[in-house]
Protein backbone atom coordinates (compact mmCIF):
# COMPACT_ATOMS: atom_id res chain seq x y z
CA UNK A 1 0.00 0.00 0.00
CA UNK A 2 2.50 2.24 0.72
CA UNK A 3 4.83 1.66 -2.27
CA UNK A 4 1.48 2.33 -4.51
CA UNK A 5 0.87 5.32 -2.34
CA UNK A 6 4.25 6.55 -3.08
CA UNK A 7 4.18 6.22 -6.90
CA UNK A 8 1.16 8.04 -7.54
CA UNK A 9 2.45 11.11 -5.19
CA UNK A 10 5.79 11.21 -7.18
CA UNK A 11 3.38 11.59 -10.08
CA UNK A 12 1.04 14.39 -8.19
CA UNK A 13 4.64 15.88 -7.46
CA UNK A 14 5.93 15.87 -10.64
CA UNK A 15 2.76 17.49 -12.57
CA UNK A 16 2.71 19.72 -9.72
CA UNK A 17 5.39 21.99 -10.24
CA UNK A 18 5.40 25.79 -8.71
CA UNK A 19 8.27 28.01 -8.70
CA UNK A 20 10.85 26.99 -5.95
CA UNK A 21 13.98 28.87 -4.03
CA UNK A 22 16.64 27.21 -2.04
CA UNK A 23 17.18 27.86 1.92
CA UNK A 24 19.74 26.59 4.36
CA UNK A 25 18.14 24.67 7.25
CA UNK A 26 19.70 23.91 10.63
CA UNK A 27 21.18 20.43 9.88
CA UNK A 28 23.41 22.43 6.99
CA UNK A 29 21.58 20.54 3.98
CA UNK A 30 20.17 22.74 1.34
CA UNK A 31 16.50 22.48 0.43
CA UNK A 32 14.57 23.40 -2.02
CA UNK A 33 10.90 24.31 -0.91
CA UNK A 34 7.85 26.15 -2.93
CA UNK A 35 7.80 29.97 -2.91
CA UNK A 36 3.95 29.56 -2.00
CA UNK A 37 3.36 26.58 1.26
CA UNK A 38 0.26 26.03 1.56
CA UNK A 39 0.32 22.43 3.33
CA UNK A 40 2.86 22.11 5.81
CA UNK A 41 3.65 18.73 8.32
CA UNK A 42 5.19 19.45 11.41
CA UNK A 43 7.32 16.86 13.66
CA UNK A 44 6.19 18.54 17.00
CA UNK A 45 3.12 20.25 17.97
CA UNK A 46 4.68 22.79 20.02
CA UNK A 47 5.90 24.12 17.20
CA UNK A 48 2.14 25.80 16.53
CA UNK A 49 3.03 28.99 19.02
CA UNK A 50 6.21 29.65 16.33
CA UNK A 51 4.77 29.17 13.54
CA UNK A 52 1.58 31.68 15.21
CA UNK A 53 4.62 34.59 15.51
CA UNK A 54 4.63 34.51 11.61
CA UNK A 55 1.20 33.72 10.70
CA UNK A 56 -0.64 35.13 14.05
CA UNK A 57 -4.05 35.56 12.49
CA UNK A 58 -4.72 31.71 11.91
CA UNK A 59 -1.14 29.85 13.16
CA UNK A 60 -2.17 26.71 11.99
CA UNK A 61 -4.05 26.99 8.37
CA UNK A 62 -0.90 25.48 6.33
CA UNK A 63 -0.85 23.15 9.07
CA UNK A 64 -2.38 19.30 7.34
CA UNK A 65 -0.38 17.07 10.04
CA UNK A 66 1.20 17.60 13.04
CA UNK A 67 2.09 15.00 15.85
CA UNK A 68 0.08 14.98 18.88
CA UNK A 69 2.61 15.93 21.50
CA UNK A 70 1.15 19.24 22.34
CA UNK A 71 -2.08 17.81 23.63
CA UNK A 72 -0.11 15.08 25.40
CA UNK A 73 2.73 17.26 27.38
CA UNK A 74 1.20 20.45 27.38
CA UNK A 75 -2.53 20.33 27.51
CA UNK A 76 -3.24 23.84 29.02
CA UNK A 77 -1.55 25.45 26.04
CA UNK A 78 -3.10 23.62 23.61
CA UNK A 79 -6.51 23.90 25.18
CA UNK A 80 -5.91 27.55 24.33
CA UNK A 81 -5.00 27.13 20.98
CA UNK A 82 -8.04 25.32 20.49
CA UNK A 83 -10.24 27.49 22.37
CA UNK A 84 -9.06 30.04 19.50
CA UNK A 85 -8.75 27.88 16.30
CA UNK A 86 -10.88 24.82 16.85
CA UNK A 87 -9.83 23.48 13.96
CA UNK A 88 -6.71 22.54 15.55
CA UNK A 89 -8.28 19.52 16.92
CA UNK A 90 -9.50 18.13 13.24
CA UNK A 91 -5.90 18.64 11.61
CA UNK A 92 -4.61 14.78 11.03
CA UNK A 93 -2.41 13.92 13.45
CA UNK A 94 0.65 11.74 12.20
CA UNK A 95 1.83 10.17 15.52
CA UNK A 96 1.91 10.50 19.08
CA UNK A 97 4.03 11.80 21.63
CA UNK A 98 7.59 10.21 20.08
CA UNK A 99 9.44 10.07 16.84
CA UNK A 100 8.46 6.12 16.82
CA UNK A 101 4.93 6.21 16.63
CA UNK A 102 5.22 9.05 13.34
CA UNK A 103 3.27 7.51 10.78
CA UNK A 104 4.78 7.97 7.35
CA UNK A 105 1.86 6.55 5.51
CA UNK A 106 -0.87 9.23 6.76
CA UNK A 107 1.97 11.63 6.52
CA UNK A 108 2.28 10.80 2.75
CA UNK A 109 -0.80 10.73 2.64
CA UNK A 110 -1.78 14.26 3.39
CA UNK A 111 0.23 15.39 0.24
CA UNK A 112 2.59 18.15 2.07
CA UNK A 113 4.75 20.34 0.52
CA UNK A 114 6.74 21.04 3.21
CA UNK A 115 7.36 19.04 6.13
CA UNK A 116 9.28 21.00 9.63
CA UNK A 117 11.48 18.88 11.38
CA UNK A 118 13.50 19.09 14.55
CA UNK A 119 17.00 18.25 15.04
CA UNK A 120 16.25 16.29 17.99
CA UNK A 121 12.58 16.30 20.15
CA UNK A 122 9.44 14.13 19.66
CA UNK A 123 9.10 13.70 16.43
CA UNK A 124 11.29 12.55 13.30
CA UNK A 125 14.53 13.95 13.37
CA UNK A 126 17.78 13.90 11.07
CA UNK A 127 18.52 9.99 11.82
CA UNK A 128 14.81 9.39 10.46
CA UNK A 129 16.51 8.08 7.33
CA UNK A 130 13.34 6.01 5.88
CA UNK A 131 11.06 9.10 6.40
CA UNK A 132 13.10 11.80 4.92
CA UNK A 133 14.25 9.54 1.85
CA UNK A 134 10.47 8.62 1.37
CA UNK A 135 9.03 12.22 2.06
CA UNK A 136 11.57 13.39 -0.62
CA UNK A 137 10.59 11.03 -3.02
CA UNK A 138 7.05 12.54 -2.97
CA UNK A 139 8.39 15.92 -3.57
CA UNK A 140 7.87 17.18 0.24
CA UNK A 141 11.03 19.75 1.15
CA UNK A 142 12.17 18.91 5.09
CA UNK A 143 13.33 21.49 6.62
CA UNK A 144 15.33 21.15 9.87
CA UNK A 145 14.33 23.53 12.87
CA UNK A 146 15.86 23.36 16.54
CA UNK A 147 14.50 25.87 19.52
CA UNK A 148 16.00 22.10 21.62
CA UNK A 149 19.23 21.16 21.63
CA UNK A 150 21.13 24.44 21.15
CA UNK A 151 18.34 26.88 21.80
CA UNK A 152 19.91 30.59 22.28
CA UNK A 153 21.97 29.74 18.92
CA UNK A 154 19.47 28.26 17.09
CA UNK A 155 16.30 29.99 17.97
CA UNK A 156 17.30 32.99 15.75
CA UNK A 157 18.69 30.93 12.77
CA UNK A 158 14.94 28.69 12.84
CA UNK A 159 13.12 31.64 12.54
CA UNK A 160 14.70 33.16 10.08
CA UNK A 161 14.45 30.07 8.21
CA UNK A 162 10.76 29.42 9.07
CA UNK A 163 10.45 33.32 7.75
CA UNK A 164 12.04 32.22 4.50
CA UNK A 165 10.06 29.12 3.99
CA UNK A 166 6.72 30.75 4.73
CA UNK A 167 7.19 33.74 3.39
CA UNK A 168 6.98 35.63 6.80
CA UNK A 169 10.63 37.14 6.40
CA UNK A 170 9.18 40.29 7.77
CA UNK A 171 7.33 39.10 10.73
CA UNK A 172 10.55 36.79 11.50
CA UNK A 173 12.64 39.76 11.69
CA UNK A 174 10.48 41.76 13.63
CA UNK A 175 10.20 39.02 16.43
CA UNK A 176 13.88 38.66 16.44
CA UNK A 177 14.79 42.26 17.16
CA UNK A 178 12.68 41.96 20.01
CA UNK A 179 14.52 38.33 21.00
CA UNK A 180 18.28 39.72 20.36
CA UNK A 181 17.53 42.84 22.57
CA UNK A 182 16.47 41.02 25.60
CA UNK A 183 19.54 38.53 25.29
CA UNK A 184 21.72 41.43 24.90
CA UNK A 185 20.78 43.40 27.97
CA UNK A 186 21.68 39.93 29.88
CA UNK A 187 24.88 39.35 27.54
CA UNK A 188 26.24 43.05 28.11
CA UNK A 189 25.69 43.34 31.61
CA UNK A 190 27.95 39.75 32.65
CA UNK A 191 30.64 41.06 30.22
CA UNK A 192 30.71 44.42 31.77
CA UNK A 193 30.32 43.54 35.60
CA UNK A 194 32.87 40.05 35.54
CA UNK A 195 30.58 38.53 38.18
CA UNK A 196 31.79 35.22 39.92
CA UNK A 197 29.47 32.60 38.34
CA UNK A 198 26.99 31.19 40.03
CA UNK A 199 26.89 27.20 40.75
CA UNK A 200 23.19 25.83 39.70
CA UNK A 201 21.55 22.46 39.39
CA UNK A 202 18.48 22.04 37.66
CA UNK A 203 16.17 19.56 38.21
CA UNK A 204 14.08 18.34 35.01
CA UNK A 205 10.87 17.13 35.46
CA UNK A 206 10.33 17.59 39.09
CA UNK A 207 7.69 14.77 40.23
CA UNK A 208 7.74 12.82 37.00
CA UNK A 209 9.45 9.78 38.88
CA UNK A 210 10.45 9.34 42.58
CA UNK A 211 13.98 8.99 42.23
CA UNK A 212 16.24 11.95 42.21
CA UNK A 213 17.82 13.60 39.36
CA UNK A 214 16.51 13.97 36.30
CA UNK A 215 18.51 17.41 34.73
CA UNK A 216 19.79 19.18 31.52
CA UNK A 217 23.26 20.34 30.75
CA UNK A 218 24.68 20.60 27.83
CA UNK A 219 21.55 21.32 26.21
CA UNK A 220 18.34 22.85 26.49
CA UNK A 221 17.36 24.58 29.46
CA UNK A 222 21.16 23.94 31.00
CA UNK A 223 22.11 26.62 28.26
CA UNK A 224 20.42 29.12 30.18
CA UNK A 225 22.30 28.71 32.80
CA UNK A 226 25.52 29.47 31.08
CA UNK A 227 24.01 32.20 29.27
CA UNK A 228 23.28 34.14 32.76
CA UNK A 229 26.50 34.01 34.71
CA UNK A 230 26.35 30.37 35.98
CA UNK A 231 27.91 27.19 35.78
CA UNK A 232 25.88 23.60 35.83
CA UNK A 233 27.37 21.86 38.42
CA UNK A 234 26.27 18.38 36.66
CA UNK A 235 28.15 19.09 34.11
CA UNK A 236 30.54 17.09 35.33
CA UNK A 237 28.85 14.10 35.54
CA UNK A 238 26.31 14.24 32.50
CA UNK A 239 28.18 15.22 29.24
CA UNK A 240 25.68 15.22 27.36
CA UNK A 241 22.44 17.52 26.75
CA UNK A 242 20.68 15.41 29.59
CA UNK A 243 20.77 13.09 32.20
CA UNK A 244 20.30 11.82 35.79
CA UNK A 245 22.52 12.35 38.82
CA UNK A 246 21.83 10.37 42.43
CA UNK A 247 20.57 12.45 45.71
CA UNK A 248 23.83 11.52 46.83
CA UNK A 249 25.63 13.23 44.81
CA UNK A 250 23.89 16.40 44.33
CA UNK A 251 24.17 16.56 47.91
CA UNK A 252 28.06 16.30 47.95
CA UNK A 253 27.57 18.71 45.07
CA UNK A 254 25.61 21.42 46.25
CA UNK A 255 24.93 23.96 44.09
CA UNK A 256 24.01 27.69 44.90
CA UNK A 257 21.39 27.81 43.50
CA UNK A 258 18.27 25.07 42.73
CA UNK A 259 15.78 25.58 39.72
CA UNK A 260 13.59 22.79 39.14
CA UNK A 261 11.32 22.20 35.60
CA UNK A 262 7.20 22.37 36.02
CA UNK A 263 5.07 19.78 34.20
CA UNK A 264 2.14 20.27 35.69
CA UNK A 265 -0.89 22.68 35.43
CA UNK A 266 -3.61 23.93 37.44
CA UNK A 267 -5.47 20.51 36.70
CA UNK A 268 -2.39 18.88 37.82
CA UNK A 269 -1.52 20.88 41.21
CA UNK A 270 -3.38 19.09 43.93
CA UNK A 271 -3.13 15.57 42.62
CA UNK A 272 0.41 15.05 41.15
CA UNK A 273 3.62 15.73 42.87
CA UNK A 274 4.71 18.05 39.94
CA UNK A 275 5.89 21.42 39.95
CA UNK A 276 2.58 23.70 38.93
CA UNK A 277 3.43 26.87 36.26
CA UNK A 278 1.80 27.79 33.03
CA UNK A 279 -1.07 28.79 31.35
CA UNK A 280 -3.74 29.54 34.14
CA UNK A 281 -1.43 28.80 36.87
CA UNK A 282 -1.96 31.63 39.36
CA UNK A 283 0.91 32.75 41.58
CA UNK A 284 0.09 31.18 44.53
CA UNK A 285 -0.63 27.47 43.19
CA UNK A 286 2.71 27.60 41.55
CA UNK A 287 4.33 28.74 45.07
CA UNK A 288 2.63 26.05 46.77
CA UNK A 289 3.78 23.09 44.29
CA UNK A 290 7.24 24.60 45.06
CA UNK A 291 6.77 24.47 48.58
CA UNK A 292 5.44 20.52 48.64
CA UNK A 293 8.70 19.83 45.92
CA UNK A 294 11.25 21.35 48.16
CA UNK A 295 10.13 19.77 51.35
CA UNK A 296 10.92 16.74 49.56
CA UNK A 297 13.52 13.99 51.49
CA UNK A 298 17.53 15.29 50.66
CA UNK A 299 16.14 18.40 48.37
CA UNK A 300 15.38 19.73 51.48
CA UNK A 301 18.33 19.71 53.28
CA UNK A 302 19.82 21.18 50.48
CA UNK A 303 21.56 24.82 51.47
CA UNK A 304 20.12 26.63 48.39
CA UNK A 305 16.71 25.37 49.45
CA UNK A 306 16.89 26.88 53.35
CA UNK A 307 18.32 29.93 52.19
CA UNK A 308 15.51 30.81 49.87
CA UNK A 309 17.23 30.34 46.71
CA UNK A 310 15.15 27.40 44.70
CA UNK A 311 13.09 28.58 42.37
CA UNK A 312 10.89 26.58 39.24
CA UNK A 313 10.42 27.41 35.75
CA UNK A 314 8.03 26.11 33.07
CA UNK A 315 9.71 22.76 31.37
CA UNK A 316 8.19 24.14 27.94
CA UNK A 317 10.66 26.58 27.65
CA UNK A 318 13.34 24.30 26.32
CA UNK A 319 11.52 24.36 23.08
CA UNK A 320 10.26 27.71 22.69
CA UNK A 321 11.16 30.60 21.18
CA UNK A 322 10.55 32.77 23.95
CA UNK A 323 12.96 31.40 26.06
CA UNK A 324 15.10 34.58 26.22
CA UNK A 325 12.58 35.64 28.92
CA UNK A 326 13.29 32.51 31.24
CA UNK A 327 17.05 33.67 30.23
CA UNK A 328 16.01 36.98 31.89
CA UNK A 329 14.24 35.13 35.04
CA UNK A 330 17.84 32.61 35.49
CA UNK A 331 19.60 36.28 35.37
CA UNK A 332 18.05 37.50 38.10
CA UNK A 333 18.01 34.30 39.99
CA UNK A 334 21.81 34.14 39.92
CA UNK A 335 22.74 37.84 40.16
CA UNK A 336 19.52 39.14 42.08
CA UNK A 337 21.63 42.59 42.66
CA UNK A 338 22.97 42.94 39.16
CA UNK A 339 20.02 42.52 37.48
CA UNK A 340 17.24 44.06 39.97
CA UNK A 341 15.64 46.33 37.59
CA UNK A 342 15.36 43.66 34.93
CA UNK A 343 11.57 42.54 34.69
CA UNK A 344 11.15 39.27 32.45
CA UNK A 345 7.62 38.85 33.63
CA UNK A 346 6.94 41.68 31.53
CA UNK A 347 9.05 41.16 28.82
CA UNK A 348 7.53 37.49 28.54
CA UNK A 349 3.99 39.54 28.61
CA UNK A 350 5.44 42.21 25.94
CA UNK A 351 6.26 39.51 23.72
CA UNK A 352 3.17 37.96 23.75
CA UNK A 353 1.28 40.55 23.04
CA UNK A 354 3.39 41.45 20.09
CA UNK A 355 3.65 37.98 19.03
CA UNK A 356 0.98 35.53 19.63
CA UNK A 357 -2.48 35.32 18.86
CA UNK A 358 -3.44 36.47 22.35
CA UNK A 359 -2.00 37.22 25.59
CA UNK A 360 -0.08 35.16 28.35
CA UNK A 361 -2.37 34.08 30.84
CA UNK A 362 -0.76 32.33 33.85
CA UNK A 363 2.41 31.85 35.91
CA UNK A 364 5.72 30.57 34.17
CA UNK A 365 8.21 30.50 36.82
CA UNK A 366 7.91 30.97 40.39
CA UNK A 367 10.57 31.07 43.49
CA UNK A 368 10.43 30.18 47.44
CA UNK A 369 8.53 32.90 49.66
C-alpha cells in the first residue's frame, strides 16, 4: 500500500510543479521548498506557538499534520489554541508523543509540501533516514528547525528560516529584534560587571518519577544557565544535553542555586507531585507546588533550598522561542543585585502581546517565599 501510495504522489509531485527557491536549514543541507506553502507537516506540535509569531491571524491553516505531542505534554496550552482555532483539533495527526509512533503513511498521505522537522525532540529527526528519503521522493522539502538542543543559537537561525520558507521574512525579523535585545541586555551586563558565576543544578521534570535527578546540561534549558553568569554543576557528571545524577551526589555537590522544571498545570496541582506553572497557573498554586517539591527527602536539606534560593520554571521553555525571557528570570536568579531592575515577567507579557495570537495568561516560573 504504501509503495502504490508513493508512486502516484511522485506523479502528483511531478505534474505539480510551482516556482521553488533554495534555503539553508539547521542540519546544513540545502533544500529546495515552494515559494507559496500552503500544506505544511510538522514533527512537534509545540511548534504551533512559532509558527503563530509569523502567521498570528490563523497559526495553523498550512498546518495538514502535526504530531500529537502538544495535547499530550502540554494540555493547558493547547486547550488555548483550540479554544481560538478549533480546527486545531480536526488537523490529522501523524503520531503521538515520540518520533516512533510518526506515521509515514498518513503523513504521505496528506500530500505536504513542506514538512518541519527538529533536530532532535518528539518527532522525526535527522537519523529518520526512511522518512526523509520517502518524504523526498514525494516531492515534500524537510526542513530542519531546533528551539531544543542548542536553543539561544538556534532559535534565531529557525526563525529566520521558518520566515524564509513561509514567506513571513518580515514578521521573522520583527520578532527577532525583540529576541536579540532582551539577550543582549543579559549578555552586556555579565561582560561588563565580571561577576563570579553562580553554581546551579536544575532539576528536570520535578515529580515525574520518585527517584532523584533527572537534569539538563549541555543542552536545552542547562544553556540558560551558562548564558546568565552560571555554571551547571552536573556538568561534570552528564556530558551530554541530559541526564540523571543520584541524591547523593547532588548533595556532595551542592549547588548555589536550585531551579527545578514544572510539568504540571492547574489541573495537575493538587493531585500530582509536579511542579505547577503555566497557562492559568496563578501565583500562589505555583508557590505552593514549590513548597510541597522542596520539602521533599535530601532536596530539602539542600543549602540553596533553606536559604531561599530554589526557584521553578516552566519545562516548555526548552523548546520555545521565547525562552530569552526565562534567560532573563535565570539572570536575576543568579545575580539578584545585578540585574534588579530587569523585569522578564513583563518582557515574557510584551512579547506575547506582540507575538501571539493572544495574551499570556498564567504563571511561568515561580521562586520560594
Amino acid at each position: 500500500m504504501l509503495r502504490a501510495l508513493l508512486s502516484g504522489l511522485v506523479l502528483f509531485a511531478a505534474v505539480a510543479v510551482t516556482e521553488a527557491r533554495e534555503v539553508t536549514d539547521l542540519a546544513g543541507r540545502t533544500v529546495t521548498v515552494p515559494d507559496t506553502v500552503e500544506r505544511i507537516i510538522i514533527g512537534e506540535g509545540r511548534y504551533v506557538p512559532a509558527l503563530a509569531i509569523l502567521d498570528r491571524d490563523d497559526p495553523v491553516g498550512r498546518v495538514v499534520g502535526m504530531m500529537g505531542d502538544y495535547e499530550a505534554v502540554d494540555p493547558a496550552s493547547y486547550a488555548r489554541y483550540r479554544e481560538r482555532f478549533p480546527k486545531i483539533a480536526g488537523i490529522a495527526r501523524i503520531g503521538r508523543a515520540a518520533k516512533e509512533s510518526f506515521s509515514l503513511e498518513k503523513a504521505i498521505a496528506l500530500r505536504p509540501q513542506v514538512a518541519i522537522f527538529g533536530l532532535g525532540g518528539h518527532g522525526p529527526d535527522t537519523r529518520s533516514g526512511e522518512v526523509i528519503a520517502a518524504l523526498e521522493k514525494t516531492g515534500t522539502a524537510i526542513v530542519f528547525i531546533d528551539f531544543r538542543s542548542d536553543p539561544l543559537v538556534n532559535t534565531p537561525k529557525s526563525l529566520e528560516l521558518l520566515g524564509q520558507v513561509l514567506g513571513r521574512e518580515k514578521e521573522a525579523a520583527e520578532f527577532l529584534a525583540a529576541w536579540r535585545k532582551a539577550l543582549k541586555e543579559v549578555e552586556d551586563r555579565l561582560k561588563q560587571a565580571k561577576p563570579a558565576p553562580v553554581g546551579v543544578f536544575v532539576e528536570s521534570r520535578v515529580g515525574l518519577d520518585v527517584s532523584c535527578c533527572e537534569t539538563m546540561t549541555r543542552g536545552m534549558i542547562g544553556r540558560f544557565v551558562t548564558a546568565a553568569g552560571g555554571f551547571n554543576v552536573a556538568e561534570a557528571m552528564v556530558p551530554g544535553e541530559a541526564g540523571t545524577v543520584s541524591l547523593e551526589w547532588l548533595l556532595a555537590h551542592p549547588p548555589q542555586v536550585y531551579v527545578g522544571t514544572a510539568i504540571g498545570g492547574t489541573a495537575s496541582a493538587e493531585s500530582k507531585p509536579w511542579l505547577a506553572l503555566g497557562a492559568g497557573v496563578s501565583t500562589e498554586v505555583a508557590q505552593a507546588s514549590l513548597k510541597r517539591s522542596m520539602a521533599r527527602t535530601g532536596i530539602s536539606q539542600l543549602e540553596a533550598v533553606r536559604l531561599g534560593r530554589a526557584h521553578a520554571v516552566w519545562h516548555h521553555f526548552y523548546n520555545s522561542p521565547f525562552n530569552v525571557a526565562a534567560v532573563q528570570a535565570f539572570a536575576k536568579w543568579l545575580h539578584p543585585a545585578l540585574f534588579a531592575d530587569l523585569d522578564p515577567e513583563g518582557l515574557l507579557h510584551q512579547l506575547h502581546q506582540r507575538f501571539q495570537p493572544f495574551p499570556i495568561d498564567g504563571v511561568y516560573w515561580t521562586s520560594l517565599p
